[in-house]
Every structure is written in C-alpha cells, then in structure tokens.
C-alpha atoms as a PDB file:
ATOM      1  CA  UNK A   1      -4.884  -7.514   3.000  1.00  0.00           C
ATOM      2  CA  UNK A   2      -6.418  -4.859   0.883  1.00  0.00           C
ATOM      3  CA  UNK A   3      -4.779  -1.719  -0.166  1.00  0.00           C
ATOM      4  CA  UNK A   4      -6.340   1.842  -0.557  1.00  0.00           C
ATOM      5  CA  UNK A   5      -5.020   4.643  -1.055  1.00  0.00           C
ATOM      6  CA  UNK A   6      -6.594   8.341  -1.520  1.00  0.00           C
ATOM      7  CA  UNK A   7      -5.965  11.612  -1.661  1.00  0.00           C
ATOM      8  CA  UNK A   8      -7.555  13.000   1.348  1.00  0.00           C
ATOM      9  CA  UNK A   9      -6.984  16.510  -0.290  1.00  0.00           C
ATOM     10  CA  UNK A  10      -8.111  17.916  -3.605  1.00  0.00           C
ATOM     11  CA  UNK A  11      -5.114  19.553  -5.791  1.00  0.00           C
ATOM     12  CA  UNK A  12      -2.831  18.335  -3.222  1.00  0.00           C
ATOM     13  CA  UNK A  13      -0.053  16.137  -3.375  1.00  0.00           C
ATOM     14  CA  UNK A  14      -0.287  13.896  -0.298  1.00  0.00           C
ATOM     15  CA  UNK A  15      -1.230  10.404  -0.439  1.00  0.00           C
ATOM     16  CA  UNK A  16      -3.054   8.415   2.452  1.00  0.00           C
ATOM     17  CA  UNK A  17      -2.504   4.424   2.114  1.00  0.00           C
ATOM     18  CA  UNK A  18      -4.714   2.159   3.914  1.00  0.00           C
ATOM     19  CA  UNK A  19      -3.912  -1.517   4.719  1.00  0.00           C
ATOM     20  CA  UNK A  20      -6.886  -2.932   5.378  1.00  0.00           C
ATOM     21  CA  UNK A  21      -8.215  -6.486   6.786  1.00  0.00           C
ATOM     22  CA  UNK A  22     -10.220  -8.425   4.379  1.00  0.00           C
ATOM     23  CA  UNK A  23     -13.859  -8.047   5.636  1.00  0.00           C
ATOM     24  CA  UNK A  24     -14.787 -11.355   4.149  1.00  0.00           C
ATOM     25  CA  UNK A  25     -12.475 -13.082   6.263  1.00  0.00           C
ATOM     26  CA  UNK A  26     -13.026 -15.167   9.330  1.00  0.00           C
ATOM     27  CA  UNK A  27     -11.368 -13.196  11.528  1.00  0.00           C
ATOM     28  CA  UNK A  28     -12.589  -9.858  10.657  1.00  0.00           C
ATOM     29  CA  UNK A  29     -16.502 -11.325  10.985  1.00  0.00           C
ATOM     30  CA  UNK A  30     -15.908 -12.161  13.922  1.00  0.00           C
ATOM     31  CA  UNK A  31     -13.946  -9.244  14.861  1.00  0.00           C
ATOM     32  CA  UNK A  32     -16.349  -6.673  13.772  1.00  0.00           C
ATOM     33  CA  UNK A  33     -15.120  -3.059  13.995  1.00  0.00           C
ATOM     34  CA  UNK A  34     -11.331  -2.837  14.723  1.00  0.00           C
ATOM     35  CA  UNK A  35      -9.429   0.221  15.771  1.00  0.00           C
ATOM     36  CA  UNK A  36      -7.051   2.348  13.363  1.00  0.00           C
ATOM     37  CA  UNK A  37      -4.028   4.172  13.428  1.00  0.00           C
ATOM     38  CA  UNK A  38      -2.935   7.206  11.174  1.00  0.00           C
ATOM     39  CA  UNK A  39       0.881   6.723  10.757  1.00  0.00           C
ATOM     40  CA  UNK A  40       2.930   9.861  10.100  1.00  0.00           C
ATOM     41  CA  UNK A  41       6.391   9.563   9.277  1.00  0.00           C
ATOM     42  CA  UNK A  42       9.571  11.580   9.732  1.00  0.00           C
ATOM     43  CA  UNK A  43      11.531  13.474   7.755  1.00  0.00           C
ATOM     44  CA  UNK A  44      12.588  16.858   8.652  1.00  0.00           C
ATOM     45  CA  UNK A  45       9.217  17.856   6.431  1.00  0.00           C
ATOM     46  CA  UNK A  46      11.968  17.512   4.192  1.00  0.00           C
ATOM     47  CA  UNK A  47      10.960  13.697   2.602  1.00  0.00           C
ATOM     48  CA  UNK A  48       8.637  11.282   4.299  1.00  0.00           C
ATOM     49  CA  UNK A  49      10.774   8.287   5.855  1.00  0.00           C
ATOM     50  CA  UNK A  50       9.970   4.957   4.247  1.00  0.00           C
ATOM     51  CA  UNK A  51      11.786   3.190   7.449  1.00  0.00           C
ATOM     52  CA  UNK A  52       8.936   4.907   9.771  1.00  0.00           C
ATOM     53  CA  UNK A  53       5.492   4.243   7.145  1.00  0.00           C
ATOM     54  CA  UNK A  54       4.861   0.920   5.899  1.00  0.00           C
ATOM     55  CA  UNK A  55       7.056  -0.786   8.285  1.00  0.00           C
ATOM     56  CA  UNK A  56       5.045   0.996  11.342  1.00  0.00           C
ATOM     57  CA  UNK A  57       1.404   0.614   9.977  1.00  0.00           C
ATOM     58  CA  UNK A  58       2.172  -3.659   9.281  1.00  0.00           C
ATOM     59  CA  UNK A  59       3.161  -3.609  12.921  1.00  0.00           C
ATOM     60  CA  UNK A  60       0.091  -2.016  13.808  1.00  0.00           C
ATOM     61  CA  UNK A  61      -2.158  -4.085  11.254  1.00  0.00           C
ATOM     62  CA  UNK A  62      -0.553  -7.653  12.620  1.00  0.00           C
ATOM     63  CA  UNK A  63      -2.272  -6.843  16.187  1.00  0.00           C
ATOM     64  CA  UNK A  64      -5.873  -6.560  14.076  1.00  0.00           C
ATOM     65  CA  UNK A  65      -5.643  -2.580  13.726  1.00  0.00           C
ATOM     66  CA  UNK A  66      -6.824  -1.145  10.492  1.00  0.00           C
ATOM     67  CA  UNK A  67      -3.258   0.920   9.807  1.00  0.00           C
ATOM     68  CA  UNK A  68      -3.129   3.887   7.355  1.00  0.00           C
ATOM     69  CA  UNK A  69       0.149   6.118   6.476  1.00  0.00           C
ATOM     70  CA  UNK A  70      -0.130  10.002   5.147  1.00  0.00           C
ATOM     71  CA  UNK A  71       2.194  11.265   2.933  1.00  0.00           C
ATOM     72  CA  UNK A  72       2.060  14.752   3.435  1.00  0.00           C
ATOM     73  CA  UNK A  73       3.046  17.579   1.992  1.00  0.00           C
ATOM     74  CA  UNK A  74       7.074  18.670   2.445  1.00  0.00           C
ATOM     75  CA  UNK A  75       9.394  21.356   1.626  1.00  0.00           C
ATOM     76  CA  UNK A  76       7.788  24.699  -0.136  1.00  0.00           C
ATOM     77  CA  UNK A  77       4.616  22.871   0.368  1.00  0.00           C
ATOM     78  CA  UNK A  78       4.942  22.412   4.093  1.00  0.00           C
ATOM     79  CA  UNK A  79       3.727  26.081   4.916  1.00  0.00           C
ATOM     80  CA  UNK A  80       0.390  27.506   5.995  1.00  0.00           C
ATOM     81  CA  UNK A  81      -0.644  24.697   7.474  1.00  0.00           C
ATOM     82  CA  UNK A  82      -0.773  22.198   5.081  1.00  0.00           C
ATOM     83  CA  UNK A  83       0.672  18.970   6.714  1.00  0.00           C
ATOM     84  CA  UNK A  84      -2.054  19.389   9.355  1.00  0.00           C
ATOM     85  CA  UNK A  85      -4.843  20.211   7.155  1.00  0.00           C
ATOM     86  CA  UNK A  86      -3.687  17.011   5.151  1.00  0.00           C
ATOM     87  CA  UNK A  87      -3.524  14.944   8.380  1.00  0.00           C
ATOM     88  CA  UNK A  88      -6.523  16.814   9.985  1.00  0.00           C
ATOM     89  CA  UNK A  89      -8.665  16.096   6.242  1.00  0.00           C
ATOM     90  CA  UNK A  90      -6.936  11.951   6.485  1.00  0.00           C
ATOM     91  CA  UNK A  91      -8.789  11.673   9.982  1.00  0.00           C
ATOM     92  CA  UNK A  92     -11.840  12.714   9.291  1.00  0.00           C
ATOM     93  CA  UNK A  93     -11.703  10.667   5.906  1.00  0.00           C
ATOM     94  CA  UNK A  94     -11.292   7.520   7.800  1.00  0.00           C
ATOM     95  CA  UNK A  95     -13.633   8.170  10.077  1.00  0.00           C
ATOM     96  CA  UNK A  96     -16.360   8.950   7.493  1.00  0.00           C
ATOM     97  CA  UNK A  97     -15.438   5.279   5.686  1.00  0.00           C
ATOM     98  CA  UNK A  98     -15.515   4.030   9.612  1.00  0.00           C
ATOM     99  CA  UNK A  99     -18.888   1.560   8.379  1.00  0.00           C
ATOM    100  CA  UNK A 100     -17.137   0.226   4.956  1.00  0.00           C
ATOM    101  CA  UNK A 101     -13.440  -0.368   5.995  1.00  0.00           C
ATOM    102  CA  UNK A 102     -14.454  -2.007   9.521  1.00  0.00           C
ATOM    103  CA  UNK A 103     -13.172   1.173  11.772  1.00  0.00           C
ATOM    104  CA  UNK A 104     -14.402   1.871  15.270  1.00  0.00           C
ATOM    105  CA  UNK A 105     -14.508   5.814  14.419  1.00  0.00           C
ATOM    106  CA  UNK A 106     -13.915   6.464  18.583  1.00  0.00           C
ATOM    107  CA  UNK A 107     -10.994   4.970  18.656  1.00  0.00           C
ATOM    108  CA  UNK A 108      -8.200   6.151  16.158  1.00  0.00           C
ATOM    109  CA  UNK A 109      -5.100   6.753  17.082  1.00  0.00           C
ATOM    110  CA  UNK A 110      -2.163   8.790  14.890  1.00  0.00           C
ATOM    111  CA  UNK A 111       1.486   8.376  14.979  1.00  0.00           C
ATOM    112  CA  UNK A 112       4.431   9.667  14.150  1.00  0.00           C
ATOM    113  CA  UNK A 113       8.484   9.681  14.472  1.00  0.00           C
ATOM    114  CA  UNK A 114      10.349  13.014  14.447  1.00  0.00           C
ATOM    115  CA  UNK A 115       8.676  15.469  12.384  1.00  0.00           C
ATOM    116  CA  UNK A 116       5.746  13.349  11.661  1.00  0.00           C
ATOM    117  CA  UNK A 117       5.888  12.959  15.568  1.00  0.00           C
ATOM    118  CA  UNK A 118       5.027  16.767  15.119  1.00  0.00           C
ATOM    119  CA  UNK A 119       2.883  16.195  12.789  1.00  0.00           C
ATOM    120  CA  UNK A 120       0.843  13.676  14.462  1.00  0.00           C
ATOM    121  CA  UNK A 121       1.277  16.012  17.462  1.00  0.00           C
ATOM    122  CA  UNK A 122       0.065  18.740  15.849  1.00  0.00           C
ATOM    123  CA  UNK A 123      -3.417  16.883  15.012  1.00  0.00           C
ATOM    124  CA  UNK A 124      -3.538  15.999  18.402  1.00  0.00           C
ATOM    125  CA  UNK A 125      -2.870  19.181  20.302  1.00  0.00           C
ATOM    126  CA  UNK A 126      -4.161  21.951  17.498  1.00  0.00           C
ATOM    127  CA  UNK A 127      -6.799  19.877  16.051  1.00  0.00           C
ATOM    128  CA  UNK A 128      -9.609  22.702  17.374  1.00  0.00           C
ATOM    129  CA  UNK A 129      -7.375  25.792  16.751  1.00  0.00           C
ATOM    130  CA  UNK A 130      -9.043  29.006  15.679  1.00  0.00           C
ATOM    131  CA  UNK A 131      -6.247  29.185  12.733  1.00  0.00           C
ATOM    132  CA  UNK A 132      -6.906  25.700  11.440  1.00  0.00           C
ATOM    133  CA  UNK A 133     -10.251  26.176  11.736  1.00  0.00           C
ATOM    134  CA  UNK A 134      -9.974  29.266   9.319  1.00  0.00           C
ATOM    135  CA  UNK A 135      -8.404  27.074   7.208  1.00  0.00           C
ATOM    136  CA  UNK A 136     -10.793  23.385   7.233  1.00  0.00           C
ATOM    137  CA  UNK A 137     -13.827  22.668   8.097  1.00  0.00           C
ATOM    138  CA  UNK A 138     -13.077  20.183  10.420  1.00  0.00           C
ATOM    139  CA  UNK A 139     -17.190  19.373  11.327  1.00  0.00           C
ATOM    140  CA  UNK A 140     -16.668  19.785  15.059  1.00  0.00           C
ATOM    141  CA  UNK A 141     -13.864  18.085  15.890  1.00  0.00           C
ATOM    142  CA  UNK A 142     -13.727  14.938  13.686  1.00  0.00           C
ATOM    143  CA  UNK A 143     -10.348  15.740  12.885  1.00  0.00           C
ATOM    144  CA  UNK A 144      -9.150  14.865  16.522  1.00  0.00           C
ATOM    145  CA  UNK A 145      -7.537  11.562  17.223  1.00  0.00           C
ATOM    146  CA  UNK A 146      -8.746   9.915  19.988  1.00  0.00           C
ATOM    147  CA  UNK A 147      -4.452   8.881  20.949  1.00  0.00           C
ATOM    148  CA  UNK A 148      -1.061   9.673  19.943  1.00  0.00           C
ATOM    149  CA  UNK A 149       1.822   8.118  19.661  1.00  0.00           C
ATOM    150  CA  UNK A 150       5.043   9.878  19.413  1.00  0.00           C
ATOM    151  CA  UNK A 151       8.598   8.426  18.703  1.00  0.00           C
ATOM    152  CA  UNK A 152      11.097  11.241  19.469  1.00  0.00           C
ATOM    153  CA  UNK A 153       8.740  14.112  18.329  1.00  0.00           C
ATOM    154  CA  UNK A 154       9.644  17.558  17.344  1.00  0.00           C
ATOM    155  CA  UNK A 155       8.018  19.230  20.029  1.00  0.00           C
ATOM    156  CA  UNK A 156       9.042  22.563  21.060  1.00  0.00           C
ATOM    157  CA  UNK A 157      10.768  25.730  19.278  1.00  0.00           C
ATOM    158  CA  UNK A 158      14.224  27.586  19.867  1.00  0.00           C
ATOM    159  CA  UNK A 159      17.305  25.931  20.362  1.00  0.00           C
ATOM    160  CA  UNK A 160      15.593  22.672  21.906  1.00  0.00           C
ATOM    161  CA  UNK A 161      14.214  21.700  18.479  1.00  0.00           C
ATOM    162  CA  UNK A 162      14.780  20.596  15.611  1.00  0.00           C
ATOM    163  CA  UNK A 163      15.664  23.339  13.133  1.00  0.00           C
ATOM    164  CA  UNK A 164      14.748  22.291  10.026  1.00  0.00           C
ATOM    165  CA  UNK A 165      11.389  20.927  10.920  1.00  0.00           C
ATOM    166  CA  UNK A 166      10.067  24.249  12.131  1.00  0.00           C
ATOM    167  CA  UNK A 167      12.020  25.938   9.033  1.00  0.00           C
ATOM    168  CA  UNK A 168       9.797  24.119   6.985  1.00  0.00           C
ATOM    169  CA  UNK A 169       6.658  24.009   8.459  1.00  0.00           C
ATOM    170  CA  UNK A 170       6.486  26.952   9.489  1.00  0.00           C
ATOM    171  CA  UNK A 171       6.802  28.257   5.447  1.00  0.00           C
ATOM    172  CA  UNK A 172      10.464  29.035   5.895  1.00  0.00           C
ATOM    173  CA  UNK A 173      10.319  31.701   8.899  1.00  0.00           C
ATOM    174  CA  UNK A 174      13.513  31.850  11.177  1.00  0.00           C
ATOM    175  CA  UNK A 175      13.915  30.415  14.763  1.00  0.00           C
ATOM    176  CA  UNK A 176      12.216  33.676  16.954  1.00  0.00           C
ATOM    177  CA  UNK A 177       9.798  34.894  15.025  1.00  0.00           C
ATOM    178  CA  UNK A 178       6.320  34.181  15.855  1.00  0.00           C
ATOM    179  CA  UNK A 179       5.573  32.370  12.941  1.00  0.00           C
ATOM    180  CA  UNK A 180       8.230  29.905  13.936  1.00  0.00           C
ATOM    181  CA  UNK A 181       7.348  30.195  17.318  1.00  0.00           C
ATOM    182  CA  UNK A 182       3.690  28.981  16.874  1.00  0.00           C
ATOM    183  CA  UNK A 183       4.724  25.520  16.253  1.00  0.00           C
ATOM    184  CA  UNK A 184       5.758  25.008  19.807  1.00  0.00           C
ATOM    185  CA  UNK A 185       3.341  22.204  20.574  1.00  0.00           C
ATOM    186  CA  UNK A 186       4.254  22.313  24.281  1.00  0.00           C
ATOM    187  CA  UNK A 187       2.306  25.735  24.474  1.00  0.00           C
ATOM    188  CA  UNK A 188      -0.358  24.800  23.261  1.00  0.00           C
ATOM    189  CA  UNK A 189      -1.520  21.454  25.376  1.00  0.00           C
ATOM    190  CA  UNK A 190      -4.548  22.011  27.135  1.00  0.00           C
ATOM    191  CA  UNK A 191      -7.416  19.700  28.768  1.00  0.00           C
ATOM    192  CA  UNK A 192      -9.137  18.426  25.473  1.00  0.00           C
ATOM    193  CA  UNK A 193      -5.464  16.994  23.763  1.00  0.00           C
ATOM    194  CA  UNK A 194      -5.884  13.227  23.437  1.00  0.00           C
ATOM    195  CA  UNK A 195      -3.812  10.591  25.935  1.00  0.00           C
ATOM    196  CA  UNK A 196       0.108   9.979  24.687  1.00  0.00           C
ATOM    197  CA  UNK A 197       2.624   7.205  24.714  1.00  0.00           C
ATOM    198  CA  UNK A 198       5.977   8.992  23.768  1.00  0.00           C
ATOM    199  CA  UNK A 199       9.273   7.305  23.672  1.00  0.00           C
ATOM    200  CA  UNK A 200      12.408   8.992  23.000  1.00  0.00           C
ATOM    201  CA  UNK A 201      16.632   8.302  23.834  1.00  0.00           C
ATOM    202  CA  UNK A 202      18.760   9.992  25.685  1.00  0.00           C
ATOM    203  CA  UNK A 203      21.338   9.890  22.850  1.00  0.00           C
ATOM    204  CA  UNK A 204      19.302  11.329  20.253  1.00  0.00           C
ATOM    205  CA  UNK A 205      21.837  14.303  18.509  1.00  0.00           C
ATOM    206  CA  UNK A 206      19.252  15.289  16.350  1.00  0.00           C
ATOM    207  CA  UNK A 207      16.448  15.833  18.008  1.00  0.00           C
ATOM    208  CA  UNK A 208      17.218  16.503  21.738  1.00  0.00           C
ATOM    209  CA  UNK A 209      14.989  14.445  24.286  1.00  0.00           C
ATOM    210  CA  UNK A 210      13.884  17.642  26.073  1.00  0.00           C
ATOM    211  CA  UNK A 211      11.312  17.940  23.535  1.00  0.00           C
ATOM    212  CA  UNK A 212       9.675  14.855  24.552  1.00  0.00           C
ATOM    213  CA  UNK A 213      10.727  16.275  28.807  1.00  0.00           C
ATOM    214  CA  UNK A 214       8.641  19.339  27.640  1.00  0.00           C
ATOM    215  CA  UNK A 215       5.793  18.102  26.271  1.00  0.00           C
ATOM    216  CA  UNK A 216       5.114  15.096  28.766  1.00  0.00           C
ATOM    217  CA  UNK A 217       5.630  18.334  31.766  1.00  0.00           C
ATOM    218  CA  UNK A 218       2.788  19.832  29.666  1.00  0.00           C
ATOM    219  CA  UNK A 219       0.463  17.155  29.476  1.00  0.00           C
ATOM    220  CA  UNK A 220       0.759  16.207  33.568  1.00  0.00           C
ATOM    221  CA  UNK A 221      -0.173  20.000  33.653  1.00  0.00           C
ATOM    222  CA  UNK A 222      -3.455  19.845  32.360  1.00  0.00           C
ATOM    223  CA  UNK A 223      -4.277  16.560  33.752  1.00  0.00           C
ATOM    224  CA  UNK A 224      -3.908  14.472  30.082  1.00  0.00           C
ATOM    225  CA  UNK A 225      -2.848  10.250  30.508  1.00  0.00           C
ATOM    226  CA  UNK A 226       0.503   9.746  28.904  1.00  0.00           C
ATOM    227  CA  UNK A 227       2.839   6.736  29.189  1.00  0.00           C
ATOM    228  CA  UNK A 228       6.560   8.031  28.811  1.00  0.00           C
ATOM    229  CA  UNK A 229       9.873   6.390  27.525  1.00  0.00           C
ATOM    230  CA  UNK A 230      12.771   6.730  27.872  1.00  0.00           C
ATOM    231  CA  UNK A 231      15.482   4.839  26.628  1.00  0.00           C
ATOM    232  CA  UNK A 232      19.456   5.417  27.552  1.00  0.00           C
ATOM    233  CA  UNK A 233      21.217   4.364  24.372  1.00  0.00           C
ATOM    234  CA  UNK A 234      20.538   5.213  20.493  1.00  0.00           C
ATOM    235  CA  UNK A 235      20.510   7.396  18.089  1.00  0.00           C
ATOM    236  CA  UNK A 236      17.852   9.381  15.800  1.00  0.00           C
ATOM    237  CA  UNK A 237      15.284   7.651  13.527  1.00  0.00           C
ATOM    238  CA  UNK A 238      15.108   4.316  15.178  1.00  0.00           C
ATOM    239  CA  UNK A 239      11.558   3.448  13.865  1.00  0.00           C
ATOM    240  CA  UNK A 240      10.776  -0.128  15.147  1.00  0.00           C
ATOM    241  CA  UNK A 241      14.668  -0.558  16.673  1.00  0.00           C
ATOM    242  CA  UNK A 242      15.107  -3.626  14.195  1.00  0.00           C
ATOM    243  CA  UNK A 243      17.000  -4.908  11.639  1.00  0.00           C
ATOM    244  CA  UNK A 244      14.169  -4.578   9.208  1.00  0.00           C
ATOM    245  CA  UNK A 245      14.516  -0.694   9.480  1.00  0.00           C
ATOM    246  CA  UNK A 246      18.527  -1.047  10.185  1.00  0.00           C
ATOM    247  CA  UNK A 247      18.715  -0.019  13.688  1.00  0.00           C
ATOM    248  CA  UNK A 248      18.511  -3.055  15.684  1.00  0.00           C
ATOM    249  CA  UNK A 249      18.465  -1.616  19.204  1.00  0.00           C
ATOM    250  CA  UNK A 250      16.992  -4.580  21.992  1.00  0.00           C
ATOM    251  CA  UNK A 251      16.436  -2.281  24.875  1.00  0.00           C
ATOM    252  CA  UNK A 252      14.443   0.690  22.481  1.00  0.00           C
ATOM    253  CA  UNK A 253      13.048  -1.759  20.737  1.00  0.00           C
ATOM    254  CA  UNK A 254      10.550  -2.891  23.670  1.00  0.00           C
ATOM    255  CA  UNK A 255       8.546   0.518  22.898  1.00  0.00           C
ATOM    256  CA  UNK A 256       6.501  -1.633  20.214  1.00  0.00           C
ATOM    257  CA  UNK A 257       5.048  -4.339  23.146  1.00  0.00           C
ATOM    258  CA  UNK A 258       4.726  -1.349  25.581  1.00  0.00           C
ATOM    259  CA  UNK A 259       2.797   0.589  22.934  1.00  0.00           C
ATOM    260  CA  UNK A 260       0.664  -2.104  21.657  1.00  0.00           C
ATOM    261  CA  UNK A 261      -0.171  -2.480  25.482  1.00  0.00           C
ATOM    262  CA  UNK A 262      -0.939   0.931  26.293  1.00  0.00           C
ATOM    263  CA  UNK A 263      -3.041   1.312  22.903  1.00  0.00           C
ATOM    264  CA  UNK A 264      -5.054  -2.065  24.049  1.00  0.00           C
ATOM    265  CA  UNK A 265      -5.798  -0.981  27.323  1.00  0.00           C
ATOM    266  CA  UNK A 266      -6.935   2.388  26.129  1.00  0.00           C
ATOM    267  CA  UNK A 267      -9.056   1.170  22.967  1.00  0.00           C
ATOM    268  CA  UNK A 268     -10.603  -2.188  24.922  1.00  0.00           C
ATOM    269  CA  UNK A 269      -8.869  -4.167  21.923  1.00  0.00           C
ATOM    270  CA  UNK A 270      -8.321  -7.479  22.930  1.00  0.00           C
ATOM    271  CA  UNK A 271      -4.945  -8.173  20.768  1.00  0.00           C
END
C-alpha cells in the first residue's frame, strides 16, 4: 500500500489521504485502472470520526478500490461552503491524478456517515449549484461523483435533522432561517444527482431515519437508481457494524456486502 496525502485546498486545513495499490504489483498490472471512493466521515461537522475514515476506505481498498478519506473543515470553519468546496476541490484532485494513481476518473464514488453522509451528499446533489459555482471553479462538473454512498445521512432541515450539523455548516444560522434551510439536500435532488445506496436504522436517536425516507422519496421523483436500507435495530454511528469500530451489529452489518455489490454492478468492477 502507498500512502498520500494532500491538501486539496490552499490555506486550508483539510487533509485528503489516499491509500493507494502499489502500481508495480502483480495485481495492479494486471488490473489496470481501478475505481475510487472519496470517504467522508461523520461528526456533527463538529470532529471528523476516526471509526467512519480509515476503517471505511481499507474496506473499500481490500475489494481493489483506490480509497481516499477528506478531512474537512469543522466548527467556525464549516461555514460558507467550505466542507463542499474541500470535498468538491478532493474530487476533482483525484480525478486529475486519475493516469498516475491507477483511477478510472468515470467511476468515483464518495461516501459518508452522518454529517459526512451530508457532506458526501452535498457533492453529489449540489455539485453544479450556481452558489458553489460562485465559489470554485469546478471545470464543468469534475467535481461530481459518479455514486454515493450514504450511512444514516443528514439529509433534510427542521426538526427531522440533525441540529448541530446544519448549525455548523450552515456558519452558525438557526433552524428556519434560509441560510439553515438551504442545506436541505432533499430539495435540491434533481435528474443529474448521481445513483445512491443509503442505509440507515430504525433506532437511530440521533439522526432520525426520515432523513434517509426523504431523500430516497426524492430521488424515485426524478427518476435517479438508489438501493435503500433499512435496518430494524441499532443505534447512531455504526460505521462498518463491527467490533473493529465497537458496534458489532450482524444484521446492519450486511450493508458492507450489499454495498460492495451494488458499487460492482454499477462500476463493471469485477471484485
């Protein structure tokens, strides 16, 4: 394995990590060009989750994916739009070393748990919005993953969501007021957001599973390919439902095969 990691930012504080296949190996020559996933993880936008980074991008990398993790910025720093311009800048810096670190630059997927699940969300649904776009250059559309994959995402705003999240992100603006109300991802789906696999528990008392109801009744709307679910039992911030990450869970924890499936079958990636 080879480790990167950049800053796909100038003056900024976030921190993309790659884990990388050695090209001189066996396997990759005769691999060629594998596929990639951006992993974002949760947090609140208060901390980024070490249980939902490394531990998610080896699970990815073990199936042949080149597997990266942002560490974006949180807190004071998560306003006007800088998580997404960090995760929007990460894409399109992957995709332009596509050639050197062995990346099929069609198909990259990004991921994320809770608020990186918005996060990732985010890059996925507002990748070609008018205010990012004021914002990045984002060389028409390079910034937009090809899937997404959500583990009980922040999705929506008002009592449904998770406060905190949109507190921060939003630069510290109050449930109701539009600046809050922007980052209801739900509202914004339309025909050109990439295909989803979202997985969420009914249990979950932090973020409710409506958000991932809402945003799955969004894509079937406007006709986007989603696999959805949804798991009776267990709490909030299950990552990969194992012991590794301390919340061994057998029934949640089959969204990892059904994911790697899904992602196969999309991608053509014989695992």
């Amino acid at each position: 394995m080879n480790l990167v990691t950049l800053s796909p930012v100038s003056g900024s504080k976030a921190r993309l990590t790659g884990y990388l296949h050695d090209p001189d190996s066996e396997m990759s020559q005769h691999r060629g060009a594998r596929p990639a996933v951006l992993v974002c993880p949760g947090g609140g936008y208060e901390f980024c989750s070490d249980r939902e980074a490394e531990p998610i991008a080896l699970s990815f990398y073990e199936k042949g994916y080149q597997a990266f993790v942002l560490d974006y910025s949180i807190r004071e720093e998560a306003g006007e739009m800088r998580p997404l311009i960090e995760a929007s800048s990460s894409m399109m810096l992957i995709r332009d070393h596509a050639v050197s670190w062995q990346i099929d630059p069609h198909k990259i997927a990004v991921a994320g748990f809770s608020a990186g699940g918005h996060l990732a969300a985010s890059l996925g649904i507002l990748w070609d919005h008018p205010a990012l776009r004021e914002k990045l250059d984002t060389c028409g559309g390079k910034n937009r993953p090809d899937a997404m994959i959500l583990g009980y995402p922040v999705i929506t705003a008002g009592p449904l969501t998770h406060q905190g999240s949109l507190y921060w992100v939003s630069g510290q603006h109050a449930m109701g007021t539009p600046e809050n109300e922007f980052w209801a991802l739900d509202r914004h789906v339309d025909e050109k957001t990439p295909p989803a696999f979202v997985w969420h528990t009914v249990e979950d008392d932090c973020v409710p599973v409506e958000n991932t109801l809402l945003l799955v009744n969004a894509l079937q709307a406007h006709h986007v390919p989603f696999a959805c679910h949804i798991f009776p039992n267990g709490g909030h911030g299950m990552s990969l439902c194992n012991q590794e990450v301390f919340t061994p869970n057998a029934a949640a924890s089959a969204w990892v095969p059904l994911c790697h499936t899904w992602l196969s079958e999309l991608f053509d990636f014989v695992l």
